[in-house]
PDB file of N, CA and C in Angstrom:
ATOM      1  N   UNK A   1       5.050 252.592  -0.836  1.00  0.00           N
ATOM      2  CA  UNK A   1       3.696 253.103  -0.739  1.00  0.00           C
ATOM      3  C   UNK A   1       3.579 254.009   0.475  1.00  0.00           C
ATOM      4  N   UNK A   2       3.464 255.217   0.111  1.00  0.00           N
ATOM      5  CA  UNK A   2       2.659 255.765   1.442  1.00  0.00           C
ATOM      6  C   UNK A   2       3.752 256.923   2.514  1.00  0.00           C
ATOM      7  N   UNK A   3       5.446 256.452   1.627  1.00  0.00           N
ATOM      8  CA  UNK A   3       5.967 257.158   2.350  1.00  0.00           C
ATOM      9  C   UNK A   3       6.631 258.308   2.693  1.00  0.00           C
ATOM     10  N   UNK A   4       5.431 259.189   2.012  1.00  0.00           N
ATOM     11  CA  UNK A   4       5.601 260.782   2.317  1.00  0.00           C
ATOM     12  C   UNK A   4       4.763 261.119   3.211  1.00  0.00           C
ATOM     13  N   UNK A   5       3.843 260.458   3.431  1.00  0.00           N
ATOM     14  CA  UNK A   5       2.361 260.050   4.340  1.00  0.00           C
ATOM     15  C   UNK A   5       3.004 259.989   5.721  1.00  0.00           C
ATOM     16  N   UNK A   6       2.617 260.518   7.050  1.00  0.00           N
ATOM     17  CA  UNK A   6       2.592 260.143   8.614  1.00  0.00           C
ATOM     18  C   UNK A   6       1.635 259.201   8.603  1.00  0.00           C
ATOM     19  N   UNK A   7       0.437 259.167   7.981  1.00  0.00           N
ATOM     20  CA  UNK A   7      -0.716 258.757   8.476  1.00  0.00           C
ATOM     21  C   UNK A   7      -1.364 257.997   7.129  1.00  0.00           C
ATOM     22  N   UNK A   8      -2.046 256.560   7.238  1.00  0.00           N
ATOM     23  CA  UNK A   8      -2.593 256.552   5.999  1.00  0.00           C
ATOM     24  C   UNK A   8      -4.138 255.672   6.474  1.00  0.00           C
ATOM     25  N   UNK A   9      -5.063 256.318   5.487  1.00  0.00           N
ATOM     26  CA  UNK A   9      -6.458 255.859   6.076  1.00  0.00           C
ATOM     27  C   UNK A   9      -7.077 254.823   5.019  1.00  0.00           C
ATOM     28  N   UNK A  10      -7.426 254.169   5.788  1.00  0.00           N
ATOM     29  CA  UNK A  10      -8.151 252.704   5.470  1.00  0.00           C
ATOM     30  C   UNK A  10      -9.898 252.963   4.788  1.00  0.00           C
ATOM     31  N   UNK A  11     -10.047 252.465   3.753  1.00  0.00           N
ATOM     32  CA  UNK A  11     -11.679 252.528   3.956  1.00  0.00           C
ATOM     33  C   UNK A  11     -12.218 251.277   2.931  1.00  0.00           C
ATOM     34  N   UNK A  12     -12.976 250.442   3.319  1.00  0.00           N
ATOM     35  CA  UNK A  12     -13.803 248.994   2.870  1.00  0.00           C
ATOM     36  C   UNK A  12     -14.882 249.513   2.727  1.00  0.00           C
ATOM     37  N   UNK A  13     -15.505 248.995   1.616  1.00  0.00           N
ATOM     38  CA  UNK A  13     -17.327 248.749   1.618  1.00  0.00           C
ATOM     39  C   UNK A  13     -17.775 247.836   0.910  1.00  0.00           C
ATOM     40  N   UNK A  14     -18.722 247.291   1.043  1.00  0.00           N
ATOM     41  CA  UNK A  14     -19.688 246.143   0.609  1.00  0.00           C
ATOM     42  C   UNK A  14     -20.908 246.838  -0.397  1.00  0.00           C
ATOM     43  N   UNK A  15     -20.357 246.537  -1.407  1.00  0.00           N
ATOM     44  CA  UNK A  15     -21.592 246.743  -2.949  1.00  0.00           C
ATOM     45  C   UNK A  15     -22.975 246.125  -2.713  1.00  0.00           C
ATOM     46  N   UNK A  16     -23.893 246.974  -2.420  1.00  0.00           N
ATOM     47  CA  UNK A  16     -25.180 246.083  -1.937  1.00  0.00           C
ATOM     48  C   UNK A  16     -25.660 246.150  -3.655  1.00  0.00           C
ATOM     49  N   UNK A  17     -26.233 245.382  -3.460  1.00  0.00           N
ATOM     50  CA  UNK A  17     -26.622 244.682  -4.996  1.00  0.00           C
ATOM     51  C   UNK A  17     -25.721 244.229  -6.144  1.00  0.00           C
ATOM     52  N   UNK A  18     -24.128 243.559  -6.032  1.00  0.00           N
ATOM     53  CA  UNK A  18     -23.244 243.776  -6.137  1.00  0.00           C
ATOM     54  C   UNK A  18     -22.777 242.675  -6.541  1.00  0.00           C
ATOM     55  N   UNK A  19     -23.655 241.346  -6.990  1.00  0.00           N
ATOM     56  CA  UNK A  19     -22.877 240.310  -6.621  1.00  0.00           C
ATOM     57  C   UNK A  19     -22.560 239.920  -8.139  1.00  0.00           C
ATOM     58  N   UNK A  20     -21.457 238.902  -8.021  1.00  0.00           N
ATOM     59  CA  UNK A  20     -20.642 238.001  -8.635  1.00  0.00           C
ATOM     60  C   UNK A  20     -21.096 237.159  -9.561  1.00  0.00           C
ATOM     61  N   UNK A  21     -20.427 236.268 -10.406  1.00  0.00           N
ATOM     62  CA  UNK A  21     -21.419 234.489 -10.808  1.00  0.00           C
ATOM     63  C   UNK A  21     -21.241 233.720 -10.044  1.00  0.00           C
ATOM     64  N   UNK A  22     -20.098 233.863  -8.759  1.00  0.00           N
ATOM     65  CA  UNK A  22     -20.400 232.805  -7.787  1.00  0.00           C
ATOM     66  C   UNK A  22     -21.521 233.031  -6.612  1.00  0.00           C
ATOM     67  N   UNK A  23     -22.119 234.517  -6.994  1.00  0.00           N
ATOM     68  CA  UNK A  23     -23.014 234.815  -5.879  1.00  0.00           C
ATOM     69  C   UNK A  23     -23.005 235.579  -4.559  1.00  0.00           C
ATOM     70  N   UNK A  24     -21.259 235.990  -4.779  1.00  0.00           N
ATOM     71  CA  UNK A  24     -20.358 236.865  -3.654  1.00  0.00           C
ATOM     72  C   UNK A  24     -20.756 238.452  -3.692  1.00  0.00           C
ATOM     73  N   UNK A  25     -20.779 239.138  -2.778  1.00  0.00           N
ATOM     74  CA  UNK A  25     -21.018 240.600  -2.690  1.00  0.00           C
ATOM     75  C   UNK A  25     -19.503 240.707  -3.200  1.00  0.00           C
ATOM     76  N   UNK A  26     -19.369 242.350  -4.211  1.00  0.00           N
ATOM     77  CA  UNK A  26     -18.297 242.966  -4.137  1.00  0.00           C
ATOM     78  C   UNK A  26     -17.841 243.840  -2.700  1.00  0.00           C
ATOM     79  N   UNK A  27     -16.293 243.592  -2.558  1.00  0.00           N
ATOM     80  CA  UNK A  27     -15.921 244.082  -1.623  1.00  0.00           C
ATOM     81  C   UNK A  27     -14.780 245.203  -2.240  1.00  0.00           C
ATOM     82  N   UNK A  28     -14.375 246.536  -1.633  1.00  0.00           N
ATOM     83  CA  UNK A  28     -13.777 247.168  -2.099  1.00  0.00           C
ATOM     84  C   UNK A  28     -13.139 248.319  -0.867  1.00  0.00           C
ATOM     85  N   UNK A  29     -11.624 248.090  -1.148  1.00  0.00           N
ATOM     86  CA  UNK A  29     -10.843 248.533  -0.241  1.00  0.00           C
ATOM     87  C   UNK A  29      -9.641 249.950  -0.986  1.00  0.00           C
ATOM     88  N   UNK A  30      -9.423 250.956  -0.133  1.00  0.00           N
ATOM     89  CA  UNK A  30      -8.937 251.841  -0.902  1.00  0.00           C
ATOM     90  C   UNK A  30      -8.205 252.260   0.226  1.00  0.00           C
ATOM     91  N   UNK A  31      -6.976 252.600   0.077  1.00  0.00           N
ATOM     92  CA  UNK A  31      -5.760 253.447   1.136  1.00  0.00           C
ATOM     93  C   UNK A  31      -5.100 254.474   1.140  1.00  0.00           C
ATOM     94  N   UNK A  32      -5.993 255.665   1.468  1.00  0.00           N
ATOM     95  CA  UNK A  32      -5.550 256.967   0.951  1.00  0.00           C
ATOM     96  C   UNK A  32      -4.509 257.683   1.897  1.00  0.00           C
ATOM     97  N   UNK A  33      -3.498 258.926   1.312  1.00  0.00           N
ATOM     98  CA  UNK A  33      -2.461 259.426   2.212  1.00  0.00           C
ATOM     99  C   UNK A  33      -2.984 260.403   2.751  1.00  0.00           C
ATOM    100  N   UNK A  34      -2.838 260.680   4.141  1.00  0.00           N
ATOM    101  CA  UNK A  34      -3.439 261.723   5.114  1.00  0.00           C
ATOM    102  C   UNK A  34      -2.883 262.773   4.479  1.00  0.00           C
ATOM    103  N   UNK A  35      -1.532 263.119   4.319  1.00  0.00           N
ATOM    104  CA  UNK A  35      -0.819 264.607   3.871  1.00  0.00           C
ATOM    105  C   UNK A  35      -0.706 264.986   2.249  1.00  0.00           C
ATOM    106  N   UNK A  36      -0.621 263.995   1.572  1.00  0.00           N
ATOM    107  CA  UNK A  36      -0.587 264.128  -0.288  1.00  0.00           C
ATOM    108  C   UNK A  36      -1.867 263.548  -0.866  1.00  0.00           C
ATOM    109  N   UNK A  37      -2.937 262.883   0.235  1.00  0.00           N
ATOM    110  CA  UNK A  37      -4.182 262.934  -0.529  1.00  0.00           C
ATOM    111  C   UNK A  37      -3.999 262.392  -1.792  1.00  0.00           C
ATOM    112  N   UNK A  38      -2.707 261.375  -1.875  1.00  0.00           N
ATOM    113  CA  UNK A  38      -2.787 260.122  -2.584  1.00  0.00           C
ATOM    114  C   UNK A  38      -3.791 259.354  -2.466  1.00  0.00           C
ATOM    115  N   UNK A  39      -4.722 258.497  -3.481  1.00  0.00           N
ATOM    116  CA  UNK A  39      -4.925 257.097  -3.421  1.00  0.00           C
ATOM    117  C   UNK A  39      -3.921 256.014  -3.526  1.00  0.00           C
ATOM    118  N   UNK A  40      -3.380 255.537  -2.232  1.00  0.00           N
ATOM    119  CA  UNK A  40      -1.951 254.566  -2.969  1.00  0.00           C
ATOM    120  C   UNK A  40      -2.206 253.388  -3.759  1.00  0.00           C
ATOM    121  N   UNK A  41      -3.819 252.747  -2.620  1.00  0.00           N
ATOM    122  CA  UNK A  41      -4.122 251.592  -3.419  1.00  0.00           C
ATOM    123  C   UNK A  41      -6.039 251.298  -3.627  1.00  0.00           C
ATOM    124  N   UNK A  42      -6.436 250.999  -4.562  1.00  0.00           N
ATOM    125  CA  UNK A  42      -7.759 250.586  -4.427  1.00  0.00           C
ATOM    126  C   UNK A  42      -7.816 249.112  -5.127  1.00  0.00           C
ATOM    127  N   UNK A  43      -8.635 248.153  -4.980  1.00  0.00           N
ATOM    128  CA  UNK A  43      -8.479 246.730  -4.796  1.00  0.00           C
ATOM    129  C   UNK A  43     -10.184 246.505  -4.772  1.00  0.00           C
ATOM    130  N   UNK A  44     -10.462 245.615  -5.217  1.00  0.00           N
ATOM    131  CA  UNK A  44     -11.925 245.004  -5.481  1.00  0.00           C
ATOM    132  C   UNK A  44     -11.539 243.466  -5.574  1.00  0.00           C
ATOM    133  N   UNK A  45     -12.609 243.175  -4.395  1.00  0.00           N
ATOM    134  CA  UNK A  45     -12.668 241.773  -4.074  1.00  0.00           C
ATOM    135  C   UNK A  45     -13.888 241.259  -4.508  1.00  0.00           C
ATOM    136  N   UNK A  46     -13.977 240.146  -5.044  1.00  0.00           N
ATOM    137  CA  UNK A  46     -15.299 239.519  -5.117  1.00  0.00           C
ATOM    138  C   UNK A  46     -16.089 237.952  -3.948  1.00  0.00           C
ATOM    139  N   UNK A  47     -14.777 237.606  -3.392  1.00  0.00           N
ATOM    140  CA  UNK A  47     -14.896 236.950  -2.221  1.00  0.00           C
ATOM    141  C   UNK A  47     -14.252 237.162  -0.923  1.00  0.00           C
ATOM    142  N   UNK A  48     -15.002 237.668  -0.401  1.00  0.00           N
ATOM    143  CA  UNK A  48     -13.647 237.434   0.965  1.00  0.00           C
ATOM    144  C   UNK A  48     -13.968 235.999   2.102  1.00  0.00           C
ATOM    145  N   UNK A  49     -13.326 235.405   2.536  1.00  0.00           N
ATOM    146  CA  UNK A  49     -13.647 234.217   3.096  1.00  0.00           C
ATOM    147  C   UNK A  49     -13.899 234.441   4.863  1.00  0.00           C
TER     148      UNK A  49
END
C-alpha cells in the first residue's frame, strides 16, 4: 500500500445523524497518496471503542 507515495494522508469523520442498530455513530477513515492521488484505503466503522 502506498509505495509509490513519500507521503500518505490520513482523514476520519464522524456521520452526524449516522447511527447504527446498536446506536453507534458511523465512523469513516480513508488514506490517500500525496504523489498518485490514490485512495489506498477507505474503511467504515460503526463502533469505535
Amino acid at each position: 500500500m502506498g509505495k509509490d507515495d513519500r507521503a500518505l494522508a490520513m482523514d476520519d469523520k464522524v456521520m452526524k445523524n449516522a447511527i447504527d442498530a446498536q446506536g453507534y455513530q458511523t465512523h469513516i477513515l480513508s488514506v490517500i497518496g500525496q504523489e498518485s492521488n490514490t485512495c489506498h484505503t477507505q474503511k467504515t466503522s460503526g463502533h469505535c471503542p
